[in-house]
N, C-alpha and C. Protein backbone atom coordinates (compact mmCIF):
# COMPACT_ATOMS: atom_id res chain seq x y z
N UNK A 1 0.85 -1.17 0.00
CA UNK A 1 0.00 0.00 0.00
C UNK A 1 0.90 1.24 0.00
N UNK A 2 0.59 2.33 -0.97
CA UNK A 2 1.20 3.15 -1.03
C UNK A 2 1.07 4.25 -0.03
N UNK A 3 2.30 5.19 0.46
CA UNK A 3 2.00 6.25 1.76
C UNK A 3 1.18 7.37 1.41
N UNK A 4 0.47 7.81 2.34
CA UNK A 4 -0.05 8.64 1.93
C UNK A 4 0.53 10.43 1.01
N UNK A 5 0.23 11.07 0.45
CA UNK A 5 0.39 12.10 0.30
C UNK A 5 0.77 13.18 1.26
N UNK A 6 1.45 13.69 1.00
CA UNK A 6 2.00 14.73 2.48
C UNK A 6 1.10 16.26 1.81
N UNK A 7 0.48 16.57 2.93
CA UNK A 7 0.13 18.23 2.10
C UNK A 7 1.30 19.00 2.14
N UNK A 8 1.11 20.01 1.17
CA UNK A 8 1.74 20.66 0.16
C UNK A 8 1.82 21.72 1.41
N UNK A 9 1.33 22.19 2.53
CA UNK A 9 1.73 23.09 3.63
C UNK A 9 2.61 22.23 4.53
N UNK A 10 2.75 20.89 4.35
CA UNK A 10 4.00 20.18 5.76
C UNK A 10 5.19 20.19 4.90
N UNK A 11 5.11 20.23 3.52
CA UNK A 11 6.42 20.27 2.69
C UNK A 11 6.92 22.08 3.10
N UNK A 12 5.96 22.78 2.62
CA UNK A 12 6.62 24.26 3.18
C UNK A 12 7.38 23.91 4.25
N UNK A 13 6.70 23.55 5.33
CA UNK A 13 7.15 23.78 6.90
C UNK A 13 8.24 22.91 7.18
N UNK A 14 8.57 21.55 6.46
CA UNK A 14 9.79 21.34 6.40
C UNK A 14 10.70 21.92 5.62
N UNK A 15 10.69 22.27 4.38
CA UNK A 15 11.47 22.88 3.43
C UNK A 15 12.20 21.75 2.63
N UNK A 16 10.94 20.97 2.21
CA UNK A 16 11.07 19.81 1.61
C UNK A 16 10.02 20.40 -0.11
N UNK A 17 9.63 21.43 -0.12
CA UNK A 17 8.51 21.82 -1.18
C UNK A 17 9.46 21.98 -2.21
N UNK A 18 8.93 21.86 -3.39
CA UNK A 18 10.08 22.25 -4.98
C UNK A 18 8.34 22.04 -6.04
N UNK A 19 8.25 23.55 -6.94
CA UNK A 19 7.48 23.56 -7.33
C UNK A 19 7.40 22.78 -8.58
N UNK A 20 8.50 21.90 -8.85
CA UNK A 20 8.08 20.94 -9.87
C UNK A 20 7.38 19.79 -9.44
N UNK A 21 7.56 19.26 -8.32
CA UNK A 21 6.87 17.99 -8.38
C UNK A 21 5.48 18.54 -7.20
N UNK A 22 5.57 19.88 -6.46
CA UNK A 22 4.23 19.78 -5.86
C UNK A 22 3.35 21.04 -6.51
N UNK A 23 4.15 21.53 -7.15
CA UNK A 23 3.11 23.15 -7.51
C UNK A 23 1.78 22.68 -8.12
N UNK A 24 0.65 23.11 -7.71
CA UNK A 24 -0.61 23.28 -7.92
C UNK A 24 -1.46 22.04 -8.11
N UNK A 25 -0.47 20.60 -7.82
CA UNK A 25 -1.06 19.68 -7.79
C UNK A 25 -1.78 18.82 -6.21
N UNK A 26 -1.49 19.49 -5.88
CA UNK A 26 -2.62 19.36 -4.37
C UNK A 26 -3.28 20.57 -3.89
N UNK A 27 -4.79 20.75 -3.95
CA UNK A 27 -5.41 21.60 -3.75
C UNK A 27 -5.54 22.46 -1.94
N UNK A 28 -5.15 23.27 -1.58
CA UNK A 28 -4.53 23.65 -0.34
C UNK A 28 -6.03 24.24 0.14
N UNK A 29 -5.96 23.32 1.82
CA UNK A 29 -6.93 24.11 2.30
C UNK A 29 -7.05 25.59 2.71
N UNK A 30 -7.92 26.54 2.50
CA UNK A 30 -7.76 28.03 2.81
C UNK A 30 -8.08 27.79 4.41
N UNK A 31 -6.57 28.51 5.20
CA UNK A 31 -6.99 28.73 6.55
C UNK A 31 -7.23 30.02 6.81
N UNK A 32 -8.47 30.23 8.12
CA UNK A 32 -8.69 30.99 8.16
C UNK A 32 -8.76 31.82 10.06
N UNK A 33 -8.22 33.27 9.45
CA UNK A 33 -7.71 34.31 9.95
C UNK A 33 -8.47 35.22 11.53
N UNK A 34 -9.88 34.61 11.10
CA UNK A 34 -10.89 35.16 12.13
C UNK A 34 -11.87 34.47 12.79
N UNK A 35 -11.87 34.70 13.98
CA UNK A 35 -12.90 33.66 14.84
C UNK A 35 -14.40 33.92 14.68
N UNK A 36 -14.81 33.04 14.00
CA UNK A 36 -16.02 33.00 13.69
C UNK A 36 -16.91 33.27 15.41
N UNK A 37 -18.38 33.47 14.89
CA UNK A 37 -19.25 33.35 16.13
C UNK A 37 -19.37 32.50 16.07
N UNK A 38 -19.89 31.69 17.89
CA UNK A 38 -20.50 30.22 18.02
C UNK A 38 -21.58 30.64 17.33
N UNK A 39 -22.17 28.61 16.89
CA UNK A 39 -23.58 28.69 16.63
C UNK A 39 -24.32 29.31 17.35
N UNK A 40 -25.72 29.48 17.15
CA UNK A 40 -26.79 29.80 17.50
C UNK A 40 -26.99 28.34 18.60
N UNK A 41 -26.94 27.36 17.88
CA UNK A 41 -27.54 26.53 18.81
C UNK A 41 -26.76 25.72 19.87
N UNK A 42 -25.52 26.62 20.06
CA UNK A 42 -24.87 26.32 21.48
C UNK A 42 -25.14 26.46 22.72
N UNK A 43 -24.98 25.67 23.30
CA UNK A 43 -25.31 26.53 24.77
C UNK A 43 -24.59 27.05 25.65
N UNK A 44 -24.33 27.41 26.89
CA UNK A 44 -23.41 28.55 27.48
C UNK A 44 -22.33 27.77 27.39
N UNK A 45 -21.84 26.63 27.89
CA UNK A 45 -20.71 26.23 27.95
C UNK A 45 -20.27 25.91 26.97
N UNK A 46 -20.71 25.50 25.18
CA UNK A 46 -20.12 25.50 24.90
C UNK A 46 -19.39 27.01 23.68
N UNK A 47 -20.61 27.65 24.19
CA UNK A 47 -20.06 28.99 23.48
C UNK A 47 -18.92 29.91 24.44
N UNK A 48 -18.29 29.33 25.52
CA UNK A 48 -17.33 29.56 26.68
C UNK A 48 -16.25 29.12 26.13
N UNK A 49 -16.43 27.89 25.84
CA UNK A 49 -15.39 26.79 25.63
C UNK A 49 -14.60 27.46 24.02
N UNK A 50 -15.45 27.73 23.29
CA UNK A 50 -15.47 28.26 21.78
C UNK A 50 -14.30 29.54 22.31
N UNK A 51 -15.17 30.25 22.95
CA UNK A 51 -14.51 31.81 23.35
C UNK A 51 -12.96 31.62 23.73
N UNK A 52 -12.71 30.72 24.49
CA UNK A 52 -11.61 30.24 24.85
C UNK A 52 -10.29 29.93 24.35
N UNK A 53 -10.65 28.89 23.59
CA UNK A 53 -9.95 27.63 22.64
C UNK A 53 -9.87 28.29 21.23
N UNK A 54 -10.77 28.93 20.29
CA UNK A 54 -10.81 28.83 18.85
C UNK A 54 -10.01 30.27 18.58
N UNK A 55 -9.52 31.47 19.41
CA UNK A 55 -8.45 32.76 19.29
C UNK A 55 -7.22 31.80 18.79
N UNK A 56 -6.30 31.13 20.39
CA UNK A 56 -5.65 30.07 20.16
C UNK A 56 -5.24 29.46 18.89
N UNK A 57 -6.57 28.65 18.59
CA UNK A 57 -6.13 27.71 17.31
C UNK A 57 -6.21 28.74 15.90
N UNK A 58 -6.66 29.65 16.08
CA UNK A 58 -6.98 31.04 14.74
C UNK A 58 -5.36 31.24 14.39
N UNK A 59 -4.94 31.95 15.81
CA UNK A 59 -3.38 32.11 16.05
C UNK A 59 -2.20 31.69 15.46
N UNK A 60 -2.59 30.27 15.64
CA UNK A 60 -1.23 29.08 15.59
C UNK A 60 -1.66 28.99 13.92
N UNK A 61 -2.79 29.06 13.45
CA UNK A 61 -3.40 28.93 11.63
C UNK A 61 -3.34 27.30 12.01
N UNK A 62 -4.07 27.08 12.90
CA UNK A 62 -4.49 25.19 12.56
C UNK A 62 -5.53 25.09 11.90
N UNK A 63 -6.53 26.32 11.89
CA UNK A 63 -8.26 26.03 11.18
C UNK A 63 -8.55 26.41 10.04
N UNK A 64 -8.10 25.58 9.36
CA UNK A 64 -9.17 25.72 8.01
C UNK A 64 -10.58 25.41 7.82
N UNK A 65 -11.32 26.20 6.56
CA UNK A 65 -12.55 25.77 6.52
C UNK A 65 -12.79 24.57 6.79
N UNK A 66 -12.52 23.38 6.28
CA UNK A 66 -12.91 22.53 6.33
C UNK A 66 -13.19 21.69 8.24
N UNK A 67 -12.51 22.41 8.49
CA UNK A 67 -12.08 22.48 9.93
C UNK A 67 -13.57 22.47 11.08
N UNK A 68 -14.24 23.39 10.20
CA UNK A 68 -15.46 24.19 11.33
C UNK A 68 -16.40 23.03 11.93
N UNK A 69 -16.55 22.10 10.91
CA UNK A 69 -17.71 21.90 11.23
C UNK A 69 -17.61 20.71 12.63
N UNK A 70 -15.89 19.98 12.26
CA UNK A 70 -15.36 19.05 13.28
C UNK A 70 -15.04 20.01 14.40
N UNK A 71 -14.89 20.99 14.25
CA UNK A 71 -14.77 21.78 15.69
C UNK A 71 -16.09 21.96 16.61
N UNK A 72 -17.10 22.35 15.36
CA UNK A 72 -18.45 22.76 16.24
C UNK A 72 -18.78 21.50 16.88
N UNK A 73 -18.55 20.57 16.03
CA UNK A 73 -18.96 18.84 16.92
C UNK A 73 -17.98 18.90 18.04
N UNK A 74 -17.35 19.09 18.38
CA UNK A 74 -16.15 19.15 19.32
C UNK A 74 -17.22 19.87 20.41
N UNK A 75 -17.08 21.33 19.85
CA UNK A 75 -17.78 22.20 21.45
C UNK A 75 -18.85 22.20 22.25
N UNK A 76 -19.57 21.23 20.93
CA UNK A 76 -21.36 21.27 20.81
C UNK A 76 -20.83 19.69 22.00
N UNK A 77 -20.23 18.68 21.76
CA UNK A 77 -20.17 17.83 22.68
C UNK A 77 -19.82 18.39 23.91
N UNK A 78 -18.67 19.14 24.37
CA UNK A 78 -18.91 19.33 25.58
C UNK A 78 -19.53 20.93 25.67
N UNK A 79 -20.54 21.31 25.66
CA UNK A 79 -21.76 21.70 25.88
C UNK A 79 -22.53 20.60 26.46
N UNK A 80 -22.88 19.60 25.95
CA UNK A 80 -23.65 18.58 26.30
C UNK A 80 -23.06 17.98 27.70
N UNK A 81 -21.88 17.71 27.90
CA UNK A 81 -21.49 17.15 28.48
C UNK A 81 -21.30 17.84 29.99
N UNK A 82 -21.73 19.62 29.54
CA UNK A 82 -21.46 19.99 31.44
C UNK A 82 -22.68 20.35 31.47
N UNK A 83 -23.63 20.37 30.67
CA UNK A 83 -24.90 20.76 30.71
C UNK A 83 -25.51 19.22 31.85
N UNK A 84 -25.20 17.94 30.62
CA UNK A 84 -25.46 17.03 31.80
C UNK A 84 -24.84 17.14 33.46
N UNK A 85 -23.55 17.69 33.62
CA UNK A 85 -23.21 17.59 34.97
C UNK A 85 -24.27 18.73 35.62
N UNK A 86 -24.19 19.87 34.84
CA UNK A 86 -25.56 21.10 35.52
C UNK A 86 -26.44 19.82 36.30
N UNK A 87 -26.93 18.93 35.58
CA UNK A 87 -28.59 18.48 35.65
C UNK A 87 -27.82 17.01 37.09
N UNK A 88 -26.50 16.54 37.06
CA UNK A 88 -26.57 15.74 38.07
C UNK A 88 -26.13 16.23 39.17
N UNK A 89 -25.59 17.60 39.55
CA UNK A 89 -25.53 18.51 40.45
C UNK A 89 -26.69 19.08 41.21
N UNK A 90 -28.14 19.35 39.81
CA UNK A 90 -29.67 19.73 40.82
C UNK A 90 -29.97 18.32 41.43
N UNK A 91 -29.57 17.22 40.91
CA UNK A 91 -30.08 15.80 41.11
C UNK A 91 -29.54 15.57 42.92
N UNK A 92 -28.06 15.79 42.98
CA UNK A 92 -27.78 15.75 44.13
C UNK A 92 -28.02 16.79 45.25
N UNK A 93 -28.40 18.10 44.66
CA UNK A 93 -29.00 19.07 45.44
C UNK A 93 -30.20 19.03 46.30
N UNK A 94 -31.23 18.17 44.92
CA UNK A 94 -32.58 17.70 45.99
C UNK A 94 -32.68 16.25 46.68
N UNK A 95 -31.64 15.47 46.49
CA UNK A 95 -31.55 14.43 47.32
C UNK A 95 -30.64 15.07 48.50
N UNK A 96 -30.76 16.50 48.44
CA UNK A 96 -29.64 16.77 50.01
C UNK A 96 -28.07 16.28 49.89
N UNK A 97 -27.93 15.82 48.69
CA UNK A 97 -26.02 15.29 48.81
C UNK A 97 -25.23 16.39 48.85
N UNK A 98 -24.25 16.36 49.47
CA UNK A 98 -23.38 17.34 49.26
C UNK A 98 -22.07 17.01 48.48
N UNK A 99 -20.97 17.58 47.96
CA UNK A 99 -20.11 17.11 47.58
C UNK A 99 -19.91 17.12 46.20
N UNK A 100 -18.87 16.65 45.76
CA UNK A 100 -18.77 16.09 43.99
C UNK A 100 -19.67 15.02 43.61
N UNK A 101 -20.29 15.59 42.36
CA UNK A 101 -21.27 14.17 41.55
C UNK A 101 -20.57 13.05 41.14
N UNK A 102 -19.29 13.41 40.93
CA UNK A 102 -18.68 12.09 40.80
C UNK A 102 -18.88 10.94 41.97
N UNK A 103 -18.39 11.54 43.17
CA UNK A 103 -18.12 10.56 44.43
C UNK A 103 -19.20 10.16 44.67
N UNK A 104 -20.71 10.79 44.74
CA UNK A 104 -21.78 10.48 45.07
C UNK A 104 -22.00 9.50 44.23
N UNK A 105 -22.22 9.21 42.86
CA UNK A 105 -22.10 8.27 42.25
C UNK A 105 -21.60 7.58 42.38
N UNK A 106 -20.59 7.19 42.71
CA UNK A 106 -19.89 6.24 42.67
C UNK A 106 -20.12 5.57 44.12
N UNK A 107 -20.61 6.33 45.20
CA UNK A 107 -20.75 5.66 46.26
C UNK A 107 -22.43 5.27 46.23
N UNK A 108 -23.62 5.66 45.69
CA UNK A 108 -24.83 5.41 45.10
C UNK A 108 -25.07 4.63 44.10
N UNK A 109 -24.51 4.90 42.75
CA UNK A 109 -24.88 4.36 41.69
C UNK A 109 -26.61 3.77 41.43
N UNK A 110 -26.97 5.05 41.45
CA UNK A 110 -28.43 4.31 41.32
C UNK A 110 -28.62 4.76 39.86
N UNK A 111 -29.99 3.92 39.03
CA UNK A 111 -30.39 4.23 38.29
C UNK A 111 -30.69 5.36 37.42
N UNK A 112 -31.22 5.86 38.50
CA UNK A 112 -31.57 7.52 38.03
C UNK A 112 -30.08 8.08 37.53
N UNK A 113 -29.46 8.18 37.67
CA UNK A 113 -28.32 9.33 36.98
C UNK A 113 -26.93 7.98 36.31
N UNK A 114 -27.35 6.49 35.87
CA UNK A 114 -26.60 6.15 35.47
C UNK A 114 -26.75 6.02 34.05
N UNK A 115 -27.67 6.46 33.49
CA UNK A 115 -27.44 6.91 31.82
C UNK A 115 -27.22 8.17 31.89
N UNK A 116 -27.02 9.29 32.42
CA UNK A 116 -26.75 10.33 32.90
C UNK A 116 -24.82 10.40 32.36
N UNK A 117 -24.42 9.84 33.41
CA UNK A 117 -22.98 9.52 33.60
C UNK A 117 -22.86 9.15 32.21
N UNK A 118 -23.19 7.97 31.79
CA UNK A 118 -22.87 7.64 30.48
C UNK A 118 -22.83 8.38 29.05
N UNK A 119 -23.84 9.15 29.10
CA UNK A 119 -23.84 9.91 27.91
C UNK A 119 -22.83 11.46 28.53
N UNK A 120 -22.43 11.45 29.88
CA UNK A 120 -21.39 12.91 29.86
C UNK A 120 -20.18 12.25 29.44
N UNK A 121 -19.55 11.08 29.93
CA UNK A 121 -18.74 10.08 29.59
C UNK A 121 -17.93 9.98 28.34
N UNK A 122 -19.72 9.77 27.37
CA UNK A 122 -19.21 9.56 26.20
C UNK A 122 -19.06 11.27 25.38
N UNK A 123 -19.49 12.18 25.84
CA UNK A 123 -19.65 13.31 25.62
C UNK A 123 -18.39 13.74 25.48
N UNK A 124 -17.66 13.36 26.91
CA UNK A 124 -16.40 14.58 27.01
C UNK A 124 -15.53 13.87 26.19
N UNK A 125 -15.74 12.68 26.26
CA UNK A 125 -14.81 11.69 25.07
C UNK A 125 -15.07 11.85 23.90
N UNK A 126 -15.78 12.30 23.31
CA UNK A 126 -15.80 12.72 21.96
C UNK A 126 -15.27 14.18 21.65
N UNK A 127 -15.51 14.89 22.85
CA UNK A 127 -14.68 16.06 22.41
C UNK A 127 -13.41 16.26 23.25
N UNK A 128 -12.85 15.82 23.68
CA UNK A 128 -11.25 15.17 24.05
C UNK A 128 -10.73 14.78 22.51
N UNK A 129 -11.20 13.54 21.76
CA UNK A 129 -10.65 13.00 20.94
C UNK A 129 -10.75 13.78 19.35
N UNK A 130 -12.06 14.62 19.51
CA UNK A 130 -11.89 15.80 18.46
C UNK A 130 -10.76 16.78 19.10
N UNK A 131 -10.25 17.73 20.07
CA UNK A 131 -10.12 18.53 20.09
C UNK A 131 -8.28 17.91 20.06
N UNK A 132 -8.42 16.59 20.33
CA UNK A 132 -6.43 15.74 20.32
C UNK A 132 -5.88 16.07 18.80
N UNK A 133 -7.24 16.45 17.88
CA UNK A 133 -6.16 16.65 16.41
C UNK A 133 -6.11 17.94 16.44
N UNK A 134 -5.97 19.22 17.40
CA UNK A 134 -5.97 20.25 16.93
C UNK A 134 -4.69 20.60 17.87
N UNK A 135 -3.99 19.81 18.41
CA UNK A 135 -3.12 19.93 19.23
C UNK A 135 -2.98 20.36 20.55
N UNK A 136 -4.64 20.25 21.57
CA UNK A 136 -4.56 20.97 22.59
C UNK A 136 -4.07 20.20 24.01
N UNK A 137 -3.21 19.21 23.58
CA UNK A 137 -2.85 18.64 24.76
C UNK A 137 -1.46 18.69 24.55
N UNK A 138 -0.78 18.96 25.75
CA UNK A 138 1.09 19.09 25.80
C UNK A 138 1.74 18.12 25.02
N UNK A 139 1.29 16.54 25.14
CA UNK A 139 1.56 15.88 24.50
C UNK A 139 1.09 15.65 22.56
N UNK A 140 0.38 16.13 22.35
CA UNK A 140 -0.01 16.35 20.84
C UNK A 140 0.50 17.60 20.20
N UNK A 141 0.52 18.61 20.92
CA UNK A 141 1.01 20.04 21.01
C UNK A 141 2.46 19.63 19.85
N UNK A 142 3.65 18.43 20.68
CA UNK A 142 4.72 17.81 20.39
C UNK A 142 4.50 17.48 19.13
N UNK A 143 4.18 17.03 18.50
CA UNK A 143 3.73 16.45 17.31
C UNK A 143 3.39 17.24 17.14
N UNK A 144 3.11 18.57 16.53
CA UNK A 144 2.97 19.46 15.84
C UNK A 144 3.60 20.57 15.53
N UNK A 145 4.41 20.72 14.49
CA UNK A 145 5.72 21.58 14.20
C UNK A 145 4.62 22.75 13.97
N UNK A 146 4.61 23.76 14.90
CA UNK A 146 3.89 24.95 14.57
C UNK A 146 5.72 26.53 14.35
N UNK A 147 5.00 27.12 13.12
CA UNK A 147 5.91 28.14 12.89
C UNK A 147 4.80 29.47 13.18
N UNK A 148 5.54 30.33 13.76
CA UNK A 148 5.37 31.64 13.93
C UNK A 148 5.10 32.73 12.18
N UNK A 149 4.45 32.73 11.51
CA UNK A 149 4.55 33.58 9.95
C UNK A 149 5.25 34.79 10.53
N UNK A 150 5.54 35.42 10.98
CA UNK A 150 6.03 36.68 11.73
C UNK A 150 7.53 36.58 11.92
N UNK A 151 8.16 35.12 12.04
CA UNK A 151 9.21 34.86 12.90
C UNK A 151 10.06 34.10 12.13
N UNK A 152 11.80 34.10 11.27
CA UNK A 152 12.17 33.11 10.92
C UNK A 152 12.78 32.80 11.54
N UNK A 153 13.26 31.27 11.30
CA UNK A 153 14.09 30.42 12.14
C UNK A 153 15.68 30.39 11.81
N UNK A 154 16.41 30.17 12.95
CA UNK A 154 17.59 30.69 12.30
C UNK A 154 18.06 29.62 10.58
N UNK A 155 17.33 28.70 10.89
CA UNK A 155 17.88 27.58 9.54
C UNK A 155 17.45 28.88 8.22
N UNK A 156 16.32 29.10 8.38
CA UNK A 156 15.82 29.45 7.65
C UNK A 156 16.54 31.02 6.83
N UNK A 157 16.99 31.54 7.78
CA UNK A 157 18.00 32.56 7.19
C UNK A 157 18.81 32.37 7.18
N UNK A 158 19.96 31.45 7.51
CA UNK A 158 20.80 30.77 7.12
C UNK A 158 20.86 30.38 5.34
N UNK A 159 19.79 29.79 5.31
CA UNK A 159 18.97 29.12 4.04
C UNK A 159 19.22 30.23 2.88
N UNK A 160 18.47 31.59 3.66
CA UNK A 160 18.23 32.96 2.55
C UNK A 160 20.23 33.44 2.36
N UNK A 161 20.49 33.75 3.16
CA UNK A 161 21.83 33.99 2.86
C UNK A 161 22.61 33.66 2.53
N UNK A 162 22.75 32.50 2.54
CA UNK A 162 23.21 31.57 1.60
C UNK A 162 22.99 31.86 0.03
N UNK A 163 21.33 31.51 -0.33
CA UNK A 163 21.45 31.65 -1.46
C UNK A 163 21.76 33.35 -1.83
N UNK A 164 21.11 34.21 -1.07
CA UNK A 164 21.31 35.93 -1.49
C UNK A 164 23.10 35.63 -1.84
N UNK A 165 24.02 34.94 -1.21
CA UNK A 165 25.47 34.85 -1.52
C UNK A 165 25.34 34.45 -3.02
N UNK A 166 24.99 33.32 -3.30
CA UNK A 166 25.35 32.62 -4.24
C UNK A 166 24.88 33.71 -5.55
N UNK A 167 23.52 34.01 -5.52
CA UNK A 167 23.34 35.00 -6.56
C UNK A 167 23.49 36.19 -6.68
N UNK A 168 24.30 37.06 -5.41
CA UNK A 168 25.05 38.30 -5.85
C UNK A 168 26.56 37.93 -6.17
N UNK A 169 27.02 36.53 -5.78
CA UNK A 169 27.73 36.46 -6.74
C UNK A 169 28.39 36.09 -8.00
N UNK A 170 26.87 35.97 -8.95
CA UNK A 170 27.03 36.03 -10.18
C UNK A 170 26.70 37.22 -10.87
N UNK A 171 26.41 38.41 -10.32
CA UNK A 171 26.41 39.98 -10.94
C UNK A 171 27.17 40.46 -11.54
């Protein structure tokens, strides 16, 4: 099986690109520059979470269009997912519990709030495992060669002066 294709922006960022064998033959996603508004049909936490996180990833240029819609699934899950803790927090409020909903659960486990648990569960786990390709964990962060557009690296002018040598001195 053959490897996959590398996009035509990880060849830039290594300085592996040469416009004969990649110019215009892989279509480049347009990233984009400005943080959109949350949906409409978010709810507080996850239009918090949005407010937060998506400056960040605007910043670093991880989001392309194509990007949005796996993000909104991302925020829109945990929305869901503290919205459910909202609802097992009143749960332990009128049974008089005090404390974390976790521990209470776990020392209860009754019916009532154990599809509860399950769907926040699977909630925050879906947007954990969306939000692991955008690099927001220290460890994924690593795996991701992010460059500054503002900033070169010393290779990189090294690179320019070099060649600026070579072709002022054929003048």
């Amino acid at each position: 099986m053959p490897n996959r294709k590398k996009p035509i922006s990880q060849h830039k960022l290594h300085g592996t690109y040469r416009n004969d064998r990649h110019g215009g033959k892989y279509p480049e996603p347009e990233i984009i520059s400005f943080v959109p508004d949350p949906p409409k049909h978010f709810n507080k936490w996850a239009k918090t979470k949005w407010g937060q996180v998506f400056p960040e990833l605007i910043r670093l240029q991880l989001v392309s269009r194509m990007d949005l819609l796996t993000l909104e699934d991302a925020f829109f899950s945990y929305g869901v997912a503290m919205a459910i803790m909202d609802k097992l927090k009143k749960i332990n409020r009128e049974k008089g519990l005090k404390g974390d909903p976790v521990a209470n659960y776990l020392e209860d486990k009754n019916s009532q709030t154990a599809l509860l648990w399950q769907e926040y569960k699977h909630s925050m786990t879906r947007y954990n495992t969306l939000m692991v390709k955008f690099g927001v964990t220290p460890v994924e962060r690593t795996k991701i060669k992010l460059v500054d557009p503002g900033k070169e690296d010393d290779k990189d002018k090294k690179e320019k002066d070099a060649v600026l040598r070579i072709v002022g001195s054929n003048d």
